[in-house]
C-alpha atoms as a PDB file:
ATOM      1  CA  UNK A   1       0.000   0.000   0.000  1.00  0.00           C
ATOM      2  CA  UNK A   2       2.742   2.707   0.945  1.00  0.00           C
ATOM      3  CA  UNK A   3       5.068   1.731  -1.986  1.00  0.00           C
ATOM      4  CA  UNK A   4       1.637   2.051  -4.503  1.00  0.00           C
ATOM      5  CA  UNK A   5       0.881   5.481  -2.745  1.00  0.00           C
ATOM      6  CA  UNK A   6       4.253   6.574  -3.181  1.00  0.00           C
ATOM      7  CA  UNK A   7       4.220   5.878  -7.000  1.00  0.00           C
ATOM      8  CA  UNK A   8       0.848   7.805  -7.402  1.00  0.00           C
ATOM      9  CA  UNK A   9       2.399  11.192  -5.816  1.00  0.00           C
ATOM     10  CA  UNK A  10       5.760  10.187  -8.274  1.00  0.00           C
ATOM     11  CA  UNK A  11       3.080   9.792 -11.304  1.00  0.00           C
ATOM     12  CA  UNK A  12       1.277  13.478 -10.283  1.00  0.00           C
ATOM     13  CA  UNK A  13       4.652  14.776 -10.502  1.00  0.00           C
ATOM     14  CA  UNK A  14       5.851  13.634 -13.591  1.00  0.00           C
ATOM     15  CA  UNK A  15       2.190  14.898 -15.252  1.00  0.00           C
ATOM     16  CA  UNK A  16       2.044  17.809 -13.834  1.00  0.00           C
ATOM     17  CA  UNK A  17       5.381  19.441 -13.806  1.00  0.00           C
ATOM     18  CA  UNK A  18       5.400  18.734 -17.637  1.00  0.00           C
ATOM     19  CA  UNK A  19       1.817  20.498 -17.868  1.00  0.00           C
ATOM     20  CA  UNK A  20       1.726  23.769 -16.036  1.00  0.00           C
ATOM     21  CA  UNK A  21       0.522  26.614 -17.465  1.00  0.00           C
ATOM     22  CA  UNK A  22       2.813  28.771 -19.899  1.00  0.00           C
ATOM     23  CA  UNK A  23       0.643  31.778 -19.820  1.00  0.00           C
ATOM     24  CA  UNK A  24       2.247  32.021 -16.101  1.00  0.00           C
ATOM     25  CA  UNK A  25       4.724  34.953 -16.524  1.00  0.00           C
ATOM     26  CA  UNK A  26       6.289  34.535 -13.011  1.00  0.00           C
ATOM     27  CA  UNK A  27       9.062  32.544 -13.368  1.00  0.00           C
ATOM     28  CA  UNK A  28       8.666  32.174  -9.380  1.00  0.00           C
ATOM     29  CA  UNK A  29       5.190  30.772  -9.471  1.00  0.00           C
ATOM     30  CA  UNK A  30       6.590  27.898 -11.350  1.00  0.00           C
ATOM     31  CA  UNK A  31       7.961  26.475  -8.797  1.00  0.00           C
ATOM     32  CA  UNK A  32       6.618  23.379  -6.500  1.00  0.00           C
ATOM     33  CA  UNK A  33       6.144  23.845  -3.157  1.00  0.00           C
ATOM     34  CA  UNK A  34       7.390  20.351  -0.792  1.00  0.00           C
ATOM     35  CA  UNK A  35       5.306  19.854   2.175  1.00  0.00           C
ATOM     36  CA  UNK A  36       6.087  18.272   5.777  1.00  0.00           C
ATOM     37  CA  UNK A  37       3.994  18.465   8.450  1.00  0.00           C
ATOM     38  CA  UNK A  38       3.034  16.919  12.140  1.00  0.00           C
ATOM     39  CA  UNK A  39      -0.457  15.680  11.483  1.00  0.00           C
ATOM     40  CA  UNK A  40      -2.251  14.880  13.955  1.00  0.00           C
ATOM     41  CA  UNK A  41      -6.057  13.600  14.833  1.00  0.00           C
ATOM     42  CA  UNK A  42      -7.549  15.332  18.089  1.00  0.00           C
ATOM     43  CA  UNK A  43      -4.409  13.650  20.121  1.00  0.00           C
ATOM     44  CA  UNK A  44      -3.520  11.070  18.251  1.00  0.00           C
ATOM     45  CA  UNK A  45       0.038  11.626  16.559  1.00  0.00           C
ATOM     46  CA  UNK A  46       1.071  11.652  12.658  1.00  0.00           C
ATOM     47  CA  UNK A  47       2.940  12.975   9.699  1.00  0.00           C
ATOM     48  CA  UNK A  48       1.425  14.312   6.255  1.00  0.00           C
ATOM     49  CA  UNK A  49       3.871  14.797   3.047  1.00  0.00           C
ATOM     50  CA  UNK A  50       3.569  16.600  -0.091  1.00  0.00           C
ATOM     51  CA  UNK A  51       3.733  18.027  -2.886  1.00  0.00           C
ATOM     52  CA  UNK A  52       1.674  20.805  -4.842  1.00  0.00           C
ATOM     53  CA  UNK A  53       1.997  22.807  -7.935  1.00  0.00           C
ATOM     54  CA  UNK A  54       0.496  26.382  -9.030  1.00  0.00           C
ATOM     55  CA  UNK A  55      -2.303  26.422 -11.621  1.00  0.00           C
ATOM     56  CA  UNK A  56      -2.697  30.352 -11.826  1.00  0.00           C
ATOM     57  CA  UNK A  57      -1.601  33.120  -9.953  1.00  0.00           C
ATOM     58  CA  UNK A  58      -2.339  36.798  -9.822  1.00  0.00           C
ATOM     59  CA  UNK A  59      -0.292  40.185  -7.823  1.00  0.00           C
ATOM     60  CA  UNK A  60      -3.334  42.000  -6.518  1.00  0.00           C
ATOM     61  CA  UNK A  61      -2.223  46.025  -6.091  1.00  0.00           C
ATOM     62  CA  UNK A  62      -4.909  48.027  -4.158  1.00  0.00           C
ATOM     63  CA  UNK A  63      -4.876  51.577  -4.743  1.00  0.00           C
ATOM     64  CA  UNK A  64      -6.742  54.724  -2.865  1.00  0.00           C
ATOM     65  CA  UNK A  65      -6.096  58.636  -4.911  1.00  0.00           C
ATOM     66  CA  UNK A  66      -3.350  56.514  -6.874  1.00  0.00           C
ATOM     67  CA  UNK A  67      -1.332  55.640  -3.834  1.00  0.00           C
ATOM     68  CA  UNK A  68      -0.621  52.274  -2.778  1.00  0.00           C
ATOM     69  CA  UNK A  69      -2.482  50.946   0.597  1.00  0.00           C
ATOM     70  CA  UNK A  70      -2.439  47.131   0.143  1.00  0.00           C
ATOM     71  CA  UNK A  71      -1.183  44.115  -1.997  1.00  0.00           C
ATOM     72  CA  UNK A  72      -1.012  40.673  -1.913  1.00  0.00           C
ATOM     73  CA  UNK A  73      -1.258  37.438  -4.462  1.00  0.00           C
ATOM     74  CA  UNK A  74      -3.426  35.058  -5.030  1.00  0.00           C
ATOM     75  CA  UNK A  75      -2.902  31.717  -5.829  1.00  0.00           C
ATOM     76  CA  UNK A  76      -4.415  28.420  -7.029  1.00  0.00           C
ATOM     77  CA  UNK A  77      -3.050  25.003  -7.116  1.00  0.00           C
ATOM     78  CA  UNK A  78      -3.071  21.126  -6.697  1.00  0.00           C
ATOM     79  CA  UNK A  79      -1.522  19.070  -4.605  1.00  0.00           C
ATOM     80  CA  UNK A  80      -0.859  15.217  -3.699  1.00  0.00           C
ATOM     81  CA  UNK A  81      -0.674  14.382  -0.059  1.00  0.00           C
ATOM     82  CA  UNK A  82       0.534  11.422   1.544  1.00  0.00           C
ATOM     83  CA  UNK A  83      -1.147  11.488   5.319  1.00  0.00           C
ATOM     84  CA  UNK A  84      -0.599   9.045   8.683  1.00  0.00           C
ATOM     85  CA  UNK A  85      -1.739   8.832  11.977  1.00  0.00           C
ATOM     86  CA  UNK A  86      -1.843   6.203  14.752  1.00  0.00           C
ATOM     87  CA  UNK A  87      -4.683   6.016  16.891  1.00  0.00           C
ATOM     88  CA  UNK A  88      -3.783   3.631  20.174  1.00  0.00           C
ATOM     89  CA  UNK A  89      -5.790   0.327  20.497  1.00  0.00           C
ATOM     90  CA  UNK A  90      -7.750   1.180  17.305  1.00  0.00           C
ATOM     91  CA  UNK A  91      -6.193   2.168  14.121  1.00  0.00           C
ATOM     92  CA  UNK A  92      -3.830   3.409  12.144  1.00  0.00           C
ATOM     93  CA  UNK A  93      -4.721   5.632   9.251  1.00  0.00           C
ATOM     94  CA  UNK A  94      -2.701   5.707   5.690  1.00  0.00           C
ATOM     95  CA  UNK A  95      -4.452   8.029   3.413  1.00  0.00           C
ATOM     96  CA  UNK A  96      -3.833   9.458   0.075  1.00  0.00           C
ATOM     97  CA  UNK A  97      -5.681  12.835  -0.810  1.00  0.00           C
ATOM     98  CA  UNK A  98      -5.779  15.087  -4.185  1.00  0.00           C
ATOM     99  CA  UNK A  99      -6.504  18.963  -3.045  1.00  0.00           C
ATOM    100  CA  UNK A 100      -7.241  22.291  -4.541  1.00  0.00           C
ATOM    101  CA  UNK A 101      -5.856  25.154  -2.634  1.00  0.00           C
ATOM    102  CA  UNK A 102      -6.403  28.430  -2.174  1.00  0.00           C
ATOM    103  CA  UNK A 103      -4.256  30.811  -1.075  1.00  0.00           C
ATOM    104  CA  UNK A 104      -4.311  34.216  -0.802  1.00  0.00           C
ATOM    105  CA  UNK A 105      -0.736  36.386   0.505  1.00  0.00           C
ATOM    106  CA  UNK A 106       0.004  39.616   2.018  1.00  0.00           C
ATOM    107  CA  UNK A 107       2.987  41.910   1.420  1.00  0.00           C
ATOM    108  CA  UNK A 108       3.793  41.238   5.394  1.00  0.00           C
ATOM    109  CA  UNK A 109       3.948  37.495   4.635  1.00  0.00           C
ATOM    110  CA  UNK A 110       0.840  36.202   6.356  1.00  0.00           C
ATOM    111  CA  UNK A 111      -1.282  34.004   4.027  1.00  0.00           C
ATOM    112  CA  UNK A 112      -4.645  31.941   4.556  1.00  0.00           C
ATOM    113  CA  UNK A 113      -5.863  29.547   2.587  1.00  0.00           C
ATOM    114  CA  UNK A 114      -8.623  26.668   1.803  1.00  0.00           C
ATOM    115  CA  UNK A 115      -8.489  23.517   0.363  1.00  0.00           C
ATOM    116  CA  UNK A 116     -11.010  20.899  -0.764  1.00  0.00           C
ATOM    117  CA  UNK A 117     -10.870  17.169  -2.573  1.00  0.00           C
ATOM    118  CA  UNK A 118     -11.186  13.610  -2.816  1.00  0.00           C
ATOM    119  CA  UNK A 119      -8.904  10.893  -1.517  1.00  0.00           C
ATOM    120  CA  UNK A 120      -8.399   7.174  -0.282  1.00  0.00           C
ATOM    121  CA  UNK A 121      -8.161   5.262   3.101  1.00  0.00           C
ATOM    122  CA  UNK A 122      -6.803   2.299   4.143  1.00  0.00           C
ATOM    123  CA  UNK A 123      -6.700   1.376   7.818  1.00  0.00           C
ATOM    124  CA  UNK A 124      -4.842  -0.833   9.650  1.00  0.00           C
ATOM    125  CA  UNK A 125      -6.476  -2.526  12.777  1.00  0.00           C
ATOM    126  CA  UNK A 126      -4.657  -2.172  16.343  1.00  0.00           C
ATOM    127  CA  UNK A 127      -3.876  -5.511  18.068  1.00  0.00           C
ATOM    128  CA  UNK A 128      -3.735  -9.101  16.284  1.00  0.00           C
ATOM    129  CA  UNK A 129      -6.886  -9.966  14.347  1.00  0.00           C
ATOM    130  CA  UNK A 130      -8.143 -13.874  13.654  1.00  0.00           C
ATOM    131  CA  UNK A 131     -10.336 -15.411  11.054  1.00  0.00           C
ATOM    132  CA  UNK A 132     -12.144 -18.311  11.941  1.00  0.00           C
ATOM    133  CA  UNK A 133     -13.191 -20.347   8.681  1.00  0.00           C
ATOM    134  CA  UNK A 134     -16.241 -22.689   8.238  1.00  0.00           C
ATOM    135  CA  UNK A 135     -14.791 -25.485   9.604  1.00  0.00           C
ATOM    136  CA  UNK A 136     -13.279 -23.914  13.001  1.00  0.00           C
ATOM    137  CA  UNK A 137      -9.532 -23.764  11.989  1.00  0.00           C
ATOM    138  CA  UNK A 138      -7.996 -20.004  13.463  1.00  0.00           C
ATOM    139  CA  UNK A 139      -5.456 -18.134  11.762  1.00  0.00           C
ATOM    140  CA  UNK A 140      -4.124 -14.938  11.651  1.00  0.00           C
ATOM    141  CA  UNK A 141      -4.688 -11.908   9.190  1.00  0.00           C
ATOM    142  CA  UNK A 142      -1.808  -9.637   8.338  1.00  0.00           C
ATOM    143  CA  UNK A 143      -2.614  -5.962   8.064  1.00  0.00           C
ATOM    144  CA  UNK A 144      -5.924  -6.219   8.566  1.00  0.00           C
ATOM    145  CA  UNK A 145      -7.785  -3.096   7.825  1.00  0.00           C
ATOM    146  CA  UNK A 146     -10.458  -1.369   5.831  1.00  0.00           C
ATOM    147  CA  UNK A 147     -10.347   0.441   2.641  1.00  0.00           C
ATOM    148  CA  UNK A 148     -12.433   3.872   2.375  1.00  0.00           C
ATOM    149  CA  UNK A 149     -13.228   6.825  -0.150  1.00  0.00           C
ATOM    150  CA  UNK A 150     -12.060   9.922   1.818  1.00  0.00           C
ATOM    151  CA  UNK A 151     -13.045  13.651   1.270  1.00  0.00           C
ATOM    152  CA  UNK A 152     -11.525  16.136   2.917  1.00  0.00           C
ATOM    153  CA  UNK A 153     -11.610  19.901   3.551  1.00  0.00           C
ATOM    154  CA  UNK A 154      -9.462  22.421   5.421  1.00  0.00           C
ATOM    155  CA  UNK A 155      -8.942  25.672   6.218  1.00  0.00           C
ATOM    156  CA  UNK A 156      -5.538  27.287   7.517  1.00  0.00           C
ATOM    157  CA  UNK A 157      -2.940  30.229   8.132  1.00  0.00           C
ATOM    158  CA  UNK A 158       1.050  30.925   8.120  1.00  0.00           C
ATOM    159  CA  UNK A 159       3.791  32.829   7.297  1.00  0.00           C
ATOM    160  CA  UNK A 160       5.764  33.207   3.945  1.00  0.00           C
ATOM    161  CA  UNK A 161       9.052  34.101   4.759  1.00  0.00           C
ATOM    162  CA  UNK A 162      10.046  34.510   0.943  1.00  0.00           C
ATOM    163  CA  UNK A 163       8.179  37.214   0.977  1.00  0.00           C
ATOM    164  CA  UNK A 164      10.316  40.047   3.398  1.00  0.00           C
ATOM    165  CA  UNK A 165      13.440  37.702   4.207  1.00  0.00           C
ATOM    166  CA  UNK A 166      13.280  36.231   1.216  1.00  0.00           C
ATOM    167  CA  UNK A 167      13.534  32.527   2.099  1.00  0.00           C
ATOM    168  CA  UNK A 168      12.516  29.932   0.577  1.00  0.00           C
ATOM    169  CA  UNK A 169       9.863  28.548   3.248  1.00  0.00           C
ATOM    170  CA  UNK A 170       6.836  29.250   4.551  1.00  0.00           C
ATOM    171  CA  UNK A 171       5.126  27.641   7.615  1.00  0.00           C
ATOM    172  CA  UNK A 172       1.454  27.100   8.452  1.00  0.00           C
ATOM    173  CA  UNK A 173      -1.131  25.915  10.676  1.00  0.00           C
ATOM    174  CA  UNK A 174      -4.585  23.982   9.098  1.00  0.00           C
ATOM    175  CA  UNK A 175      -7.257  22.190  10.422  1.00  0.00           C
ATOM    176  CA  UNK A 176      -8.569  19.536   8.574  1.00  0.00           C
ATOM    177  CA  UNK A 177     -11.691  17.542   8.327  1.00  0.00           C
ATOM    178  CA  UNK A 178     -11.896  14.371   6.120  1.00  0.00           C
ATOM    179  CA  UNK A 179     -14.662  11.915   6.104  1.00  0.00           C
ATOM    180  CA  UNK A 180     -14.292   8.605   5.341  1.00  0.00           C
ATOM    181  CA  UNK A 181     -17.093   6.201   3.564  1.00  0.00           C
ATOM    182  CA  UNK A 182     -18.811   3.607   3.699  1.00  0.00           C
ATOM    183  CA  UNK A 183     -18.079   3.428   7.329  1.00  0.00           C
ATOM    184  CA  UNK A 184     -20.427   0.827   8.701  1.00  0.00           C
ATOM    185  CA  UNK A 185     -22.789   2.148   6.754  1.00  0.00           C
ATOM    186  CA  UNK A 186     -22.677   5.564   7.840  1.00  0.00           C
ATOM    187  CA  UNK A 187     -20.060   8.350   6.929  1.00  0.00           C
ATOM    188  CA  UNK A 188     -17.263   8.649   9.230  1.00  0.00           C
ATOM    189  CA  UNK A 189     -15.793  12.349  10.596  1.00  0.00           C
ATOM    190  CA  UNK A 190     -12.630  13.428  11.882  1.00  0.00           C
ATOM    191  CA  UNK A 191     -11.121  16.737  12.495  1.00  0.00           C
ATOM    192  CA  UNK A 192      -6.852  16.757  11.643  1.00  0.00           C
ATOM    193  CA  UNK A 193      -4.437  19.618  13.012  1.00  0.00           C
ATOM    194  CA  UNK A 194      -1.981  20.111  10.570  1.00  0.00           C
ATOM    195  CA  UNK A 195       1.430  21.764  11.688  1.00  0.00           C
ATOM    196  CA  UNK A 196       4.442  22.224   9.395  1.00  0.00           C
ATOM    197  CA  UNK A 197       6.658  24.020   6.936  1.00  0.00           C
ATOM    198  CA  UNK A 198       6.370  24.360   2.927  1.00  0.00           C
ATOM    199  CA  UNK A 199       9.692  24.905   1.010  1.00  0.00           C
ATOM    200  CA  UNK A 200       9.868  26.244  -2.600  1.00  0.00           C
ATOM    201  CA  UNK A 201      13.073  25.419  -4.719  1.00  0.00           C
ATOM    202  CA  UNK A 202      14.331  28.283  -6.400  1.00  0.00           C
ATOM    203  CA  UNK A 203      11.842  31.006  -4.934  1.00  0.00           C
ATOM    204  CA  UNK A 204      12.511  34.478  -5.524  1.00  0.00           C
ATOM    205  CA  UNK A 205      10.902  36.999  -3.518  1.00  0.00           C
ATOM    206  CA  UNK A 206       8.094  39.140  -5.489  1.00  0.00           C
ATOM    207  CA  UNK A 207       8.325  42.588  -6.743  1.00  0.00           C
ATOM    208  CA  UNK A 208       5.106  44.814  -6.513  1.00  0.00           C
ATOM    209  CA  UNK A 209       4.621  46.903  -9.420  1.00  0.00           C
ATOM    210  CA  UNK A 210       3.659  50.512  -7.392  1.00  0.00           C
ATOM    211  CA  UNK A 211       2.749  52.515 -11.076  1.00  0.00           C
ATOM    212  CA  UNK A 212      -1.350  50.758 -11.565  1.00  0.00           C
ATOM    213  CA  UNK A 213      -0.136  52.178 -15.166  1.00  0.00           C
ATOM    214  CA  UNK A 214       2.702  49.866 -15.206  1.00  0.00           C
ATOM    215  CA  UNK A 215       1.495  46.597 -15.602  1.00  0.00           C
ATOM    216  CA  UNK A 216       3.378  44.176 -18.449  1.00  0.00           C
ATOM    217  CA  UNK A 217       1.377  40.639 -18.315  1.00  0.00           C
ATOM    218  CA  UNK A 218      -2.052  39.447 -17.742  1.00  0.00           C
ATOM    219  CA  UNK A 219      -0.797  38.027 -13.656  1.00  0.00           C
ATOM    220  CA  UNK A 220      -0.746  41.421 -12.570  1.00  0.00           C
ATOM    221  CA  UNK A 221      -4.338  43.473 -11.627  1.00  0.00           C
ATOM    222  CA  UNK A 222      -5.070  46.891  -9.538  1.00  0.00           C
ATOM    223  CA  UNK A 223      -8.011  48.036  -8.189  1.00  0.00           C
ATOM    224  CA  UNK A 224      -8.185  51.635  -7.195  1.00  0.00           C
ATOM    225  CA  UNK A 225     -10.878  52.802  -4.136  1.00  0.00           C
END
């Protein structure tokens, strides 16, 4: 199961760093973004991974009698997440999700964002589990577990420290809430605190554009007050 989830994040790469967008000016917001986190389920413990790419982005410049009050960019993208957590006596939890993001920065660094999209379960049962055929003979069943359809949706904020000490991280906190079915015939919830840091090969830090007259590309947009 881990080895096939690891291909499937391998296999998003290779598609989609081979189809982003050329119409996407910023040679910055080409970039990936690599994702590790503490992930963890109310108090049980557990690690997410990723990766995500941008699908469109767009330097907002907010303008009041032609002077500049505000700016910050906006951002869209997909990612592929590889998520665990251990729950004592009960489970653990390997699950594989495919997000949109959105994610919207200020000039200071501070960004929020929100994410939504499908994904898959498989859980592993705590303890030793036993199968009992039809004629009484026991035996044991390796990795015994349950496999589930998983949505999930999040919501979350951080700091980009590309953008005023130009580095190439950023860190953020997100909670999470994915929902597992068919879970004995109901759906199953459970709210995930995600804690960690995103790092960005090759980021450079932006420059804001301060004439609303100056614009070169369609990535750029002012609104004046």
């Amino acid at each position: 199961m881990l080895k096939t989830a690891i291909s499937i994040l391998a296999l998003l790469y290779c598609t989609l760093c081979h189809s982003q967008c050329d119409s996407i000016n910023d040679s910055s917001t080409r970039h990936f973004n690599l994702k590790f986190s503490y992930n963890s389920s109310l108090i049980y413990p557990g690690i997410s991974t990723g990766i995500e790419f941008p699908l469109n982005y767009v330097n907002v410049h907010v303008f009041k009698n032609q002077k500049l009050i505000r700016c910050f960019k906006k951002g869209r993208f997909i990612s592929g997440n590889l998520n665990w957590y251990h729950h004592p006596d009960f489970h653990d939890n390997l699950y594989l999700t495919a997000e949109w993001v959105m994610r919207r920065t200020r000039y200071t660094g501070f960004m929020s964002e929100f994410s939504i999209g499908p994904g898959f379960s498989r859980t592993f049962l705590g303890g030793t589990t036993y199968k009992v055929d039809d004629i009484g003979n026991i035996s044991v069943i390796k990795l015994a577990g349950y496999n589930y359809a998983l949505i999930t949706i999040g919501g979350g904020f951080g700091y980009d420290f590309s953008m005023k000490k130009k580095l190439p991280f950023s860190a953020l906190a997100k909670m999470n809430l994915i929902s597992m079915f068919p879970y004995n015939s109901t759906i199953y919830f459970r709210p995930v605190l995600e804690l960690g840091i995103r790092y960005t090969p090759g980021r450079s830090q932006i420059k804001y554009i301060r004439n609303p007259l100056q614009y070169q590309n369609n990535n750029e947009r002012s609104i004046s007050l």
